[in-house]
C-alpha atoms as a PDB file:
ATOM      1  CA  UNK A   1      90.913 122.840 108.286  1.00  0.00           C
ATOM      2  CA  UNK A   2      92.289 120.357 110.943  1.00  0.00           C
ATOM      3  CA  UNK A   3      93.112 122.658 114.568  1.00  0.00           C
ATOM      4  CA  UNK A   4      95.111 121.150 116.838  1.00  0.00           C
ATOM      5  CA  UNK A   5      96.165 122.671 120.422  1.00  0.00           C
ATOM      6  CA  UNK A   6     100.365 123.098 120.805  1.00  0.00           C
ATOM      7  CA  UNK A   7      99.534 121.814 123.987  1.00  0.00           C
ATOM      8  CA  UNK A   8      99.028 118.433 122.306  1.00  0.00           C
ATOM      9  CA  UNK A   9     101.589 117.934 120.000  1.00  0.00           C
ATOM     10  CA  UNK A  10     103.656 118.465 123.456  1.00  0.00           C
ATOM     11  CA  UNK A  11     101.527 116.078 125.126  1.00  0.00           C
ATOM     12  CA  UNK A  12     102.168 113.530 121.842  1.00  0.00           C
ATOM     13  CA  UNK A  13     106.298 114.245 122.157  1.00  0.00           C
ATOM     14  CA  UNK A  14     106.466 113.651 125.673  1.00  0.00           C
ATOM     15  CA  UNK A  15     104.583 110.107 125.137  1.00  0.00           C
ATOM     16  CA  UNK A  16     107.613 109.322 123.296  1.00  0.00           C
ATOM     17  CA  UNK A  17     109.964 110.368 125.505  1.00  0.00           C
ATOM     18  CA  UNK A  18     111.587 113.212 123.448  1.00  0.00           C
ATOM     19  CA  UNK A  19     112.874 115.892 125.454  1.00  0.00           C
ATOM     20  CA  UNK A  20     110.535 118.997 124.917  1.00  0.00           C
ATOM     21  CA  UNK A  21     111.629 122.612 125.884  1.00  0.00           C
ATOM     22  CA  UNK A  22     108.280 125.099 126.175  1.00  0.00           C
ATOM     23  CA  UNK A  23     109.125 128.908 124.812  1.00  0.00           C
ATOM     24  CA  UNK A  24     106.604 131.336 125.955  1.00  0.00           C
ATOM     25  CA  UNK A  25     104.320 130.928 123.476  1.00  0.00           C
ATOM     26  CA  UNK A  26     101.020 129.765 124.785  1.00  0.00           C
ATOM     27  CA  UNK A  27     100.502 126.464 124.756  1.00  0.00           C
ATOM     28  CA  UNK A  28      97.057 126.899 123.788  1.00  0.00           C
ATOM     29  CA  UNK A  29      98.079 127.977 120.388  1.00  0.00           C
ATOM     30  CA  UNK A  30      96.289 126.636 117.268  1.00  0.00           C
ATOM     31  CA  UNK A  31      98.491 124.314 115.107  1.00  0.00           C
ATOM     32  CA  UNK A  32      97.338 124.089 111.653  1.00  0.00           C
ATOM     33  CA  UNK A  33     100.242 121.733 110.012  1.00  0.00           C
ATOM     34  CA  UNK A  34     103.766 122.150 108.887  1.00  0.00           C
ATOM     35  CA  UNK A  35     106.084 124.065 106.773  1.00  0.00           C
ATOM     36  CA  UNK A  36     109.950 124.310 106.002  1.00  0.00           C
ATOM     37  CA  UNK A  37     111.714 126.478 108.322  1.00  0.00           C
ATOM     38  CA  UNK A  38     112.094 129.423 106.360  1.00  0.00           C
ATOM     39  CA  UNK A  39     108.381 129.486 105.205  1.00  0.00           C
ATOM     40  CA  UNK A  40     106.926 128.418 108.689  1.00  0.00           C
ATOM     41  CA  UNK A  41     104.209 131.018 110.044  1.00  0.00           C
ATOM     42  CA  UNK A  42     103.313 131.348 114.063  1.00  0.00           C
ATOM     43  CA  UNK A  43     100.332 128.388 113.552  1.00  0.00           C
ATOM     44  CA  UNK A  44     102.471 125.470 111.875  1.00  0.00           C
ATOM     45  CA  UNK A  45     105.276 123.415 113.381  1.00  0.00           C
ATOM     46  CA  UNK A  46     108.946 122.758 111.644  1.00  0.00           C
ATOM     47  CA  UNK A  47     112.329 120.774 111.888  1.00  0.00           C
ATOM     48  CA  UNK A  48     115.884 121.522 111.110  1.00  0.00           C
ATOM     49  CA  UNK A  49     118.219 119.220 110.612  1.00  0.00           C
ATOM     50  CA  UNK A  50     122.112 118.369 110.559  1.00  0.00           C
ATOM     51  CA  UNK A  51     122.546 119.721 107.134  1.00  0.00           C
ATOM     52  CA  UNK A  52     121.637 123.146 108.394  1.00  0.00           C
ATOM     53  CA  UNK A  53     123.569 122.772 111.877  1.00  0.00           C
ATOM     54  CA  UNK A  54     126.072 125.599 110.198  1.00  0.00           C
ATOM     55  CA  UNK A  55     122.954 128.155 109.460  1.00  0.00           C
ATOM     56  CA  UNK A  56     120.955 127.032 112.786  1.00  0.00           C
ATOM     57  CA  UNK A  57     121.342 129.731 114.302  1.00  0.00           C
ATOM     58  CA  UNK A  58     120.246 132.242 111.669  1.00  0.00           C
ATOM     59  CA  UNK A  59     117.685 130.216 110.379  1.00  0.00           C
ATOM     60  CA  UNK A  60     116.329 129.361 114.412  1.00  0.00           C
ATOM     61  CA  UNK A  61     116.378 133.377 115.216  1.00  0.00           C
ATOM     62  CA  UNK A  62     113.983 133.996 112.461  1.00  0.00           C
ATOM     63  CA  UNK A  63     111.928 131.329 112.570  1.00  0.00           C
ATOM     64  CA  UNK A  64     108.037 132.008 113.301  1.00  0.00           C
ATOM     65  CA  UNK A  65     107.168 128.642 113.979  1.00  0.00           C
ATOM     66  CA  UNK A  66     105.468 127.956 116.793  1.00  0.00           C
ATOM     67  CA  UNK A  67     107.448 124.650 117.352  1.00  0.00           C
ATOM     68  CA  UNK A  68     110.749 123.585 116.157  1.00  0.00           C
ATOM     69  CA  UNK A  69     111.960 120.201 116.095  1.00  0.00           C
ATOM     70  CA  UNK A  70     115.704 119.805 116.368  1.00  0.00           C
ATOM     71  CA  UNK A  71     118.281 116.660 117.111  1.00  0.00           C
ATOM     72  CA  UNK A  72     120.690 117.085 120.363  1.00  0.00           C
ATOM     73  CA  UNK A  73     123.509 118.483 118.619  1.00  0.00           C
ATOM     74  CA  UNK A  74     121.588 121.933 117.450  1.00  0.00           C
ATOM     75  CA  UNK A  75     120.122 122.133 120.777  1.00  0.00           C
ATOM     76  CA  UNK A  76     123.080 121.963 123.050  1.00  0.00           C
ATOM     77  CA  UNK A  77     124.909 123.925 120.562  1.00  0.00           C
ATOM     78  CA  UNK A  78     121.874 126.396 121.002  1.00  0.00           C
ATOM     79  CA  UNK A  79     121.133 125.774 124.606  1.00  0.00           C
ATOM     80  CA  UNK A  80     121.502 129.194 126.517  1.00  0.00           C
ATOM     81  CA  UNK A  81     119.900 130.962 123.611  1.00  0.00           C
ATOM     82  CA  UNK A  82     115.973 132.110 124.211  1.00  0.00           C
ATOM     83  CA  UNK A  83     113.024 131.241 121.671  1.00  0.00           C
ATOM     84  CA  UNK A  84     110.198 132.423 121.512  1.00  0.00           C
ATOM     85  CA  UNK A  85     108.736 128.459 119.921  1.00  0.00           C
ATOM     86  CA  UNK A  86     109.083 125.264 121.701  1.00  0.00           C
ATOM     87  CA  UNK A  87     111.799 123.135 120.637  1.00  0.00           C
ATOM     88  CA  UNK A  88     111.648 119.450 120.738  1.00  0.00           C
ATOM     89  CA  UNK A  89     115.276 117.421 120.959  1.00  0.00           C
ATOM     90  CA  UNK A  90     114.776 114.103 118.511  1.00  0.00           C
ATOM     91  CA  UNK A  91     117.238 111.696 117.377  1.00  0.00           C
ATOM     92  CA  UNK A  92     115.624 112.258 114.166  1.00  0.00           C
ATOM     93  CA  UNK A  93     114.088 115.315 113.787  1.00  0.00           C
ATOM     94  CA  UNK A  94     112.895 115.106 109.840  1.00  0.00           C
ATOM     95  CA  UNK A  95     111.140 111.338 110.940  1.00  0.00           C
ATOM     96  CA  UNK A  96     109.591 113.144 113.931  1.00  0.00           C
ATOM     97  CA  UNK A  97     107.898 115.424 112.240  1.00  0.00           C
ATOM     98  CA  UNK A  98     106.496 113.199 109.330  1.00  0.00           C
ATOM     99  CA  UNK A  99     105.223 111.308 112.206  1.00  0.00           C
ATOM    100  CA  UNK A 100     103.918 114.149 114.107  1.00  0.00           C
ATOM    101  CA  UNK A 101     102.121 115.456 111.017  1.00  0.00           C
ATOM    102  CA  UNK A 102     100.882 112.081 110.080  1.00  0.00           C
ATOM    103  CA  UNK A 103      99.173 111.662 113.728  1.00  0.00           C
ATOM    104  CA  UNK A 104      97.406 114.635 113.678  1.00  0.00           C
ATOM    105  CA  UNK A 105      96.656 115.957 110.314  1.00  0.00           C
ATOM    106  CA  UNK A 106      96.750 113.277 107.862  1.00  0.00           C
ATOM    107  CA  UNK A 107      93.383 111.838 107.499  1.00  0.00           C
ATOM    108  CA  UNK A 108      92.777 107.339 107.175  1.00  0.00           C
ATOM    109  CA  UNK A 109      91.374 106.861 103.603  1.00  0.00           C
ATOM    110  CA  UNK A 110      87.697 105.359 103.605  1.00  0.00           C
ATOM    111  CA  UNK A 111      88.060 102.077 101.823  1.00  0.00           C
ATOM    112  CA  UNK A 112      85.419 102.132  98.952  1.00  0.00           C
ATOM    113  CA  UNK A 113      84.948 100.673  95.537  1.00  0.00           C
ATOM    114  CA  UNK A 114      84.011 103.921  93.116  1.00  0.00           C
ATOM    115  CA  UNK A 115      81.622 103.308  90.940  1.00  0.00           C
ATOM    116  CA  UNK A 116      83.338 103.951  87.788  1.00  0.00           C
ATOM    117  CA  UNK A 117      85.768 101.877  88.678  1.00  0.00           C
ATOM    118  CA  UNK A 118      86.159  98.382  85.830  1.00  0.00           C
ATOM    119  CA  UNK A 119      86.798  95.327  88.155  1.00  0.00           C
ATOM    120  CA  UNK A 120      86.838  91.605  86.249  1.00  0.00           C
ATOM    121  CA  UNK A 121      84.583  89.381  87.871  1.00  0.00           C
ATOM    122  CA  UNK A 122      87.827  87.136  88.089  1.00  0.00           C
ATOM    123  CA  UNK A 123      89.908  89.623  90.264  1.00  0.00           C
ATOM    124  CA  UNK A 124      90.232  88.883  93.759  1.00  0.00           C
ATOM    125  CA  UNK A 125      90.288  92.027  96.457  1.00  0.00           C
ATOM    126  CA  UNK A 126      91.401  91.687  99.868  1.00  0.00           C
ATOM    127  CA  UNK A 127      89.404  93.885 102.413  1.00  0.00           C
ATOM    128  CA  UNK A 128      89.620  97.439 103.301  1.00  0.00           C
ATOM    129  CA  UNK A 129      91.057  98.821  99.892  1.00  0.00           C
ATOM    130  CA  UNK A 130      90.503 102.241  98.246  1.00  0.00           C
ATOM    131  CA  UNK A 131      89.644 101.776  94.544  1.00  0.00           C
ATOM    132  CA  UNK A 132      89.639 105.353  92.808  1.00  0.00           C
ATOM    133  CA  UNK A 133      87.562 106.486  89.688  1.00  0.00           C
ATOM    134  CA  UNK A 134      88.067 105.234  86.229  1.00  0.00           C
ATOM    135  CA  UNK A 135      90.350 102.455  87.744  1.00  0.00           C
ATOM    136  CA  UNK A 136      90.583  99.333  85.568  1.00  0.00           C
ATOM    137  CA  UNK A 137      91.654  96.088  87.155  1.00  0.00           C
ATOM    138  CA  UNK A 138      91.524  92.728  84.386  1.00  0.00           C
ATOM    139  CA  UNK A 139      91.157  89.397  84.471  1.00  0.00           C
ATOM    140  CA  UNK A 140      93.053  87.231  87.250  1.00  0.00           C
ATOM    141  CA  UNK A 141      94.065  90.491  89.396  1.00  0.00           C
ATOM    142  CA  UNK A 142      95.000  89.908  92.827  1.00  0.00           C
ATOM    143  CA  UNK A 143      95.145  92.400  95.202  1.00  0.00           C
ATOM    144  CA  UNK A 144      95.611  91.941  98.974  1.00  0.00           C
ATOM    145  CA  UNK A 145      94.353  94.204 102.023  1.00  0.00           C
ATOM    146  CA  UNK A 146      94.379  97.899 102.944  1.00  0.00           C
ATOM    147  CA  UNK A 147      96.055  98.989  99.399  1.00  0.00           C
ATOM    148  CA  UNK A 148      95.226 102.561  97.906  1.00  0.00           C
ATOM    149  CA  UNK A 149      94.443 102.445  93.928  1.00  0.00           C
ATOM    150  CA  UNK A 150      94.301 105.664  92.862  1.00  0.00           C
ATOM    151  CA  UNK A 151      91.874 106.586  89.741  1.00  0.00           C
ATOM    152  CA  UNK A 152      92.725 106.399  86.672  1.00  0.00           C
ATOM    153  CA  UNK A 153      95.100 103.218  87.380  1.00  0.00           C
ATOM    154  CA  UNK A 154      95.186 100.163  85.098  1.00  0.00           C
ATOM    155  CA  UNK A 155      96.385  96.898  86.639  1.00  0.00           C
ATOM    156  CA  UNK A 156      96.234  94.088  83.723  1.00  0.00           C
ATOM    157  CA  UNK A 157      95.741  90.696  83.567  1.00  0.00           C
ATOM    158  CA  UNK A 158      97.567  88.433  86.468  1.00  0.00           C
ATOM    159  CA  UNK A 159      99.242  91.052  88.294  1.00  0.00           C
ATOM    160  CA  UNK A 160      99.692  90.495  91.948  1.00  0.00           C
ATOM    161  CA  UNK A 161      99.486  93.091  94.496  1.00  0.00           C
ATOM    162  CA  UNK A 162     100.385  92.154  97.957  1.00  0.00           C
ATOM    163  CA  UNK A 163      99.145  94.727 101.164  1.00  0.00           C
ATOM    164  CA  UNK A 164      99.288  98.270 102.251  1.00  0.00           C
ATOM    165  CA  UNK A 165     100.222  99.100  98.571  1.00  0.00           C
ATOM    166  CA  UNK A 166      99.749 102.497  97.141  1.00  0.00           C
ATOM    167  CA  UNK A 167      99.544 103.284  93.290  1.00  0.00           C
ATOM    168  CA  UNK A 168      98.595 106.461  91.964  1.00  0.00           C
ATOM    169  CA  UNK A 169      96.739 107.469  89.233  1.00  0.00           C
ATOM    170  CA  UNK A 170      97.843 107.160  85.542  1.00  0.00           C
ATOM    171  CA  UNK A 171     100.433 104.167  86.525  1.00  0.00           C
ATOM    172  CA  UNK A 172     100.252 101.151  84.262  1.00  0.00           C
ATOM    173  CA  UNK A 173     101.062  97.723  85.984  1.00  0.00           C
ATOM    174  CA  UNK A 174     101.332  94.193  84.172  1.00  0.00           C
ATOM    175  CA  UNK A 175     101.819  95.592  80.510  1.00  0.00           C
ATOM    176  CA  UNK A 176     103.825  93.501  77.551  1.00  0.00           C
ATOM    177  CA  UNK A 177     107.355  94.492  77.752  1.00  0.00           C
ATOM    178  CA  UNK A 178     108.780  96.198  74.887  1.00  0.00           C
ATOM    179  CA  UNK A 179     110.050  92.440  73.165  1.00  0.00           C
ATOM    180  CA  UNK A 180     110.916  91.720  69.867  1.00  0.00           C
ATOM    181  CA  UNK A 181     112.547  88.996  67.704  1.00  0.00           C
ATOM    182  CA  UNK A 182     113.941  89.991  64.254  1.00  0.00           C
ATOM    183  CA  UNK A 183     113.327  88.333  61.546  1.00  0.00           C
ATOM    184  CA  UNK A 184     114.634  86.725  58.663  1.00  0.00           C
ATOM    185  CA  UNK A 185     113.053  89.613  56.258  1.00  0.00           C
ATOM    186  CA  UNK A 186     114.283  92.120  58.921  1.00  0.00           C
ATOM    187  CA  UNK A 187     111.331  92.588  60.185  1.00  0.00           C
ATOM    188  CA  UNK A 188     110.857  92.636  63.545  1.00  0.00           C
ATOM    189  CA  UNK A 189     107.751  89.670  64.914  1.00  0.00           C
ATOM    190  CA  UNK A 190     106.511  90.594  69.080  1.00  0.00           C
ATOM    191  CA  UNK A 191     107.950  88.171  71.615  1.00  0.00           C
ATOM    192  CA  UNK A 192     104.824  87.161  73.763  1.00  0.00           C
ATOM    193  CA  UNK A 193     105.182  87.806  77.224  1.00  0.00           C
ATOM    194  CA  UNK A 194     103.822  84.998  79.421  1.00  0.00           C
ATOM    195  CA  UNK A 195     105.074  86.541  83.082  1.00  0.00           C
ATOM    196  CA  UNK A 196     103.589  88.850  85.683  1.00  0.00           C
ATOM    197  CA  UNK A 197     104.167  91.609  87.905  1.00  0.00           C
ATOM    198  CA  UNK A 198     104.410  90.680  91.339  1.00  0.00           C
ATOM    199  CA  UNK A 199     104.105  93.533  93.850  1.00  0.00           C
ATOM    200  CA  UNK A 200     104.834  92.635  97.375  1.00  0.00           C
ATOM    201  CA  UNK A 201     103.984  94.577 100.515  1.00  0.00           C
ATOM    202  CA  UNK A 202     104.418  97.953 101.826  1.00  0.00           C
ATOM    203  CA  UNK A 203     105.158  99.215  98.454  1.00  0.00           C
ATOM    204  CA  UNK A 204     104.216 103.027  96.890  1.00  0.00           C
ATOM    205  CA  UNK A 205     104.308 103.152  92.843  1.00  0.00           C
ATOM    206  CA  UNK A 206     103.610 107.369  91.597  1.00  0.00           C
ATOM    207  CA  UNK A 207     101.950 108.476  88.859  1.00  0.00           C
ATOM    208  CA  UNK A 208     102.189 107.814  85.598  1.00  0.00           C
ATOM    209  CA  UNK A 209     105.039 104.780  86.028  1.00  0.00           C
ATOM    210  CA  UNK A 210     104.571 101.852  84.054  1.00  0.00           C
ATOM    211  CA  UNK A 211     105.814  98.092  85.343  1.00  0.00           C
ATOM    212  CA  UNK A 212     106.023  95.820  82.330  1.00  0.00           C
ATOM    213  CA  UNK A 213     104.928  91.894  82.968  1.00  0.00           C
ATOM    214  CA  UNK A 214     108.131  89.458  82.681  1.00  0.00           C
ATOM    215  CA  UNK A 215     108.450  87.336  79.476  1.00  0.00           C
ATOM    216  CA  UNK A 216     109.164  84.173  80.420  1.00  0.00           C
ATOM    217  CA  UNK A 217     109.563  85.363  84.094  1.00  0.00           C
ATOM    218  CA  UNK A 218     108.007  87.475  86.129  1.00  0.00           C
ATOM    219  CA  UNK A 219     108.611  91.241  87.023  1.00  0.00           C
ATOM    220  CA  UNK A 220     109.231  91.789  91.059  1.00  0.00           C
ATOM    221  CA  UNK A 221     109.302  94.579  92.675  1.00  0.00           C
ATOM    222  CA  UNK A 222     109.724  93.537  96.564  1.00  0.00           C
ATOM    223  CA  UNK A 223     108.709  94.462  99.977  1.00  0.00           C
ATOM    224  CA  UNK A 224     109.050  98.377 101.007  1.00  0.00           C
ATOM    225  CA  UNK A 225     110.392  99.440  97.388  1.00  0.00           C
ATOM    226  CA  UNK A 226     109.269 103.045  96.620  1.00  0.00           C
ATOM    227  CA  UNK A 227     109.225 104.285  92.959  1.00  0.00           C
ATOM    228  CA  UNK A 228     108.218 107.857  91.892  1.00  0.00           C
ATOM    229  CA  UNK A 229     106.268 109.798  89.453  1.00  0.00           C
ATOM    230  CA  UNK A 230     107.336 108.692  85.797  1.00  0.00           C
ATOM    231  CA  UNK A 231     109.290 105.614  86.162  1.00  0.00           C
ATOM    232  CA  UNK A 232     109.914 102.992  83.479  1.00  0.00           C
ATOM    233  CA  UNK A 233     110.241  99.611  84.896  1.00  0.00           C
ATOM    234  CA  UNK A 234     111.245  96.543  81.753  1.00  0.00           C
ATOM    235  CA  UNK A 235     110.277  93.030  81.572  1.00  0.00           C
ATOM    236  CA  UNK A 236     111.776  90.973  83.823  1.00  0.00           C
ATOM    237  CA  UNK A 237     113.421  93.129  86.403  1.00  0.00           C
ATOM    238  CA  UNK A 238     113.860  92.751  89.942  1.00  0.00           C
ATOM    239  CA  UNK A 239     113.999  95.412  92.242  1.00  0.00           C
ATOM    240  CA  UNK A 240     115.022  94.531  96.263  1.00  0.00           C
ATOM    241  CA  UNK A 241     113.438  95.504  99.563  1.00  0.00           C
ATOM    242  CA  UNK A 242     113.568  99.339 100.711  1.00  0.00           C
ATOM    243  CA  UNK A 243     114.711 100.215  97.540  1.00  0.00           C
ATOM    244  CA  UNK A 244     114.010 103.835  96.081  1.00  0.00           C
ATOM    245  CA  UNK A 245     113.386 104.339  92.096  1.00  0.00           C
ATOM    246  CA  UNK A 246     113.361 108.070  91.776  1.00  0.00           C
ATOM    247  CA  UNK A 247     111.540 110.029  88.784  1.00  0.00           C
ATOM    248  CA  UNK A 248     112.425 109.971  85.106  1.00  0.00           C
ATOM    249  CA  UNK A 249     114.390 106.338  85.953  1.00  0.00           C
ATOM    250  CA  UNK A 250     115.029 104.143  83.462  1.00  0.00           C
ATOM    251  CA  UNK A 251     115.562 100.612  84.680  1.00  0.00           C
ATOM    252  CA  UNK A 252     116.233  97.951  81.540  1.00  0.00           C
ATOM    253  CA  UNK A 253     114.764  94.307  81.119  1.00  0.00           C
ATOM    254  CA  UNK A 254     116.329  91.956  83.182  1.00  0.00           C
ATOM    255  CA  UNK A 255     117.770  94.236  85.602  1.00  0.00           C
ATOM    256  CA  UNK A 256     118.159  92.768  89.346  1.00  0.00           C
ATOM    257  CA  UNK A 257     118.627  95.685  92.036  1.00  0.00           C
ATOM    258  CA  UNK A 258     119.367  94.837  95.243  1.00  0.00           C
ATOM    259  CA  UNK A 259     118.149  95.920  98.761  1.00  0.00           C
ATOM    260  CA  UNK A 260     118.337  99.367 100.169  1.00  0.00           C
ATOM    261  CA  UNK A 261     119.445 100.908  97.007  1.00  0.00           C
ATOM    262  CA  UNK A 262     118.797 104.495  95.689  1.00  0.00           C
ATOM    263  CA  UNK A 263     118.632 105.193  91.617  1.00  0.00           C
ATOM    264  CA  UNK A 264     118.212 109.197  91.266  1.00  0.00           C
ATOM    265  CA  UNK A 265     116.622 111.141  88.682  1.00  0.00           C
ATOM    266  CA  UNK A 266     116.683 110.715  84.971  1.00  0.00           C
ATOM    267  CA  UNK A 267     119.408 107.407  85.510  1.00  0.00           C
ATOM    268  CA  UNK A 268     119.333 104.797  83.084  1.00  0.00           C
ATOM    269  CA  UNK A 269     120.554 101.121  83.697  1.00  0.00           C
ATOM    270  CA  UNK A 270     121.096  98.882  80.939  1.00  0.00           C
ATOM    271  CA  UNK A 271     119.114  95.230  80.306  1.00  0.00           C
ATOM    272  CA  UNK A 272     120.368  92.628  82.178  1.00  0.00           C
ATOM    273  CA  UNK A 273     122.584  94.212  84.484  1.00  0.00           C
ATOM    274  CA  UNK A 274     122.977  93.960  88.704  1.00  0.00           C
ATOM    275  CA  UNK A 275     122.841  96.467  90.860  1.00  0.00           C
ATOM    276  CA  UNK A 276     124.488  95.927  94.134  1.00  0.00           C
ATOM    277  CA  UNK A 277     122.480  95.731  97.704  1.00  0.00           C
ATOM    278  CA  UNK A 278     122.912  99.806  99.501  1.00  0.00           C
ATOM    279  CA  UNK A 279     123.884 101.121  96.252  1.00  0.00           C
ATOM    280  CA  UNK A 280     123.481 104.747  94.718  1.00  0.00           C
ATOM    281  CA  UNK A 281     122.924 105.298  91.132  1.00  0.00           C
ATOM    282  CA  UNK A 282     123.413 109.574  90.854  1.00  0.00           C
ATOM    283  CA  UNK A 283     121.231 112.466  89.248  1.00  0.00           C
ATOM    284  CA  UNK A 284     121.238 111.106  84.814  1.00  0.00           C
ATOM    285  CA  UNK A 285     123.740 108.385  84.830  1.00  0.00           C
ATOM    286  CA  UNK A 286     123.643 105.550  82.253  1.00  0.00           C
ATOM    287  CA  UNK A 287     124.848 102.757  83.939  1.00  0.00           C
ATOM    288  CA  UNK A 288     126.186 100.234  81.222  1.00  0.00           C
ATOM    289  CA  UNK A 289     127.875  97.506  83.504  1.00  0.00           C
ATOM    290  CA  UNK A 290     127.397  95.827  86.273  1.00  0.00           C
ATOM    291  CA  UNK A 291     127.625  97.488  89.818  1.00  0.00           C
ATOM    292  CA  UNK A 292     129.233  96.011  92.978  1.00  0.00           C
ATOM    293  CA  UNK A 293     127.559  95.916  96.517  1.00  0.00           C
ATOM    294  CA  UNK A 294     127.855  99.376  98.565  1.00  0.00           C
ATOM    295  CA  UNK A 295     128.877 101.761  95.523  1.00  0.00           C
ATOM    296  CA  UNK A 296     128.151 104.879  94.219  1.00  0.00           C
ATOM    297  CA  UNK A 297     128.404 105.292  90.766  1.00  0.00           C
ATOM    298  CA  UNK A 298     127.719 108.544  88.666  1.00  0.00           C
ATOM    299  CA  UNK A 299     127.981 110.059  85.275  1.00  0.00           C
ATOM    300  CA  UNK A 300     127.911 108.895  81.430  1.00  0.00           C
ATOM    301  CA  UNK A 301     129.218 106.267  80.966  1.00  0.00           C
ATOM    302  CA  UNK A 302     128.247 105.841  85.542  1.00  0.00           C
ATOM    303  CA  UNK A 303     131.428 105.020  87.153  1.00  0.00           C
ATOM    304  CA  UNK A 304     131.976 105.078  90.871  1.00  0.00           C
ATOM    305  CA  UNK A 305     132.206 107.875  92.292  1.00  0.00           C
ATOM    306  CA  UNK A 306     135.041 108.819  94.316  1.00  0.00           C
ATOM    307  CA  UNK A 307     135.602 111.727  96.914  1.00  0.00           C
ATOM    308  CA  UNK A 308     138.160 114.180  95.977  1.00  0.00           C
END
């Protein structure tokens, strides 16, 4: 178990110039990591944030944490009242404490090559990558620098993996897309798919998500996208930078997303549709036409959603 002293997770606030206020709780206290506010015991550190400012109160009196952070609002509202815990005043208190947790407790992954692992002598590996057990990686793989491959992964033939890329185990990458051309007979004869899957950097993919190679293009998914656990990506799609692809999604072949957009849980987007740049796609829509730049949209059929 990683110990680390109050006094330094002070010491690592106040090197970033955020505002700390000391309770009397000894500063020599052992920190062993974090918990949500209402779970938080007397060793592990917390936040709350604006969408508890109405409950702060409550929810700050019986708090055990032995620090708390909290943005300016909540503390000035709070600002003759006593703790017990420090508090520390962020702009961002949830973004604080990932990084405070990251710094101290969150350990650097060794890179190494397990031994199970099925590299092709014809896939290229950057440096200082973590390739888990059981991984397979085929023919004409690249893969840049620093990425974490969890085990159990299987990256085929020509995909391209840019840096500080995480993929966790059981996701599929580079896969025929589900392509068919009927025929005369009615039967139905497999469209070959001659694309990739390009991953670029800064990108996490979760387990158990599949990312089908393009036909006759190539499948993007673009710098600082992050998709979840169970995720079907089509042939051909597009996905823009900072982009979030939540669990259960269903994204269609074809589809172009743009930047900064958010598709929730269990949503469904038809082939060969756009999604607008800062867009949100809610919780199980089916989204069966296009969608316009800075728009929610929500429900089945998804329409955009308007405030009442």
């Amino acid at each position: 178990m990683i110990m680390i002293q109050l006094k330094d997770i002070i010491d690592f606030f106040n090197q970033k110039n955020i505002p700390v206020r000391e309770g009397s709780s000894a500063i020599t206290t052992i920190v062993t990591g974090g918990r949500n506010i209402k779970e938080a015991a007397s060793s592990e550190i917390t936040f709350l944030s604006q969408k508890y400012a109405g409950t702060a109160k409550k929810l700050l009196k019986e708090c055990r944490a032995c620090l708390v952070i909290v943005d300016e609002e909540i503390f000035n509202s709070l600002a003759e009242t006593k703790f017990d815990f420090t508090l520390a005043i962020a702009r961002d208190p949830k973004n604080e404490m990932a990084e405070c947790l990251s710094h101290f407790f969150i350990s650097e992954i060794i890179p190494t090559v397990h031994s199970t692992a099925l590299i092709h002598a014809t896939a290229k590996l950057g440096a200082d990558n973590f390739i888990g057990a059981y991984t397979i990686i085929d023919e004409n793989v690249c893969i840049g620098n620093k990425c974490v491959i969890e085990p159990h992964v299987h990256i085929k033939k020509g995909t391209v993996i840019g840096n500080h890329v995480v993929i966790k185990s059981g996701a599929v990458l580079g896969g025929d897309g589900f392509g068919y051309a009927k025929q005369e007979n009615g039967t139905w004869k497999k469209f070959p798919h001659f694309g990739n899957v390009i991953i670029e950097d800064d990108v996490s993919i979760g387990s158990n998500t599949c990312i089908d190679r393009g036909a006759l293009g190539d499948t993007i998914i673009k710098r600082g996208v992050k998709i979840d656990n169970l995720v079907h990506i089509a042939h051909n799609v597009v996905i823009g930078e900072n982009s979030l692809i939540i669990a259960d999604a269903m994204i269609g072949g074809s589809v172009a997303i743009g930047d900064n957009t958010w598709i929730a849980p269990s949503a469904s987007i038809k082939n060969n549709l756009t999604i607008g740049e800062n867009c949100t796609v809610g919780l199980g829509a089916v989204v069966i036409k296009n969608v316009p730049d800075n728009t929610p949209v929500v429900g089945n059929p998804a329409k955009p959603f308007e405030k009442k």
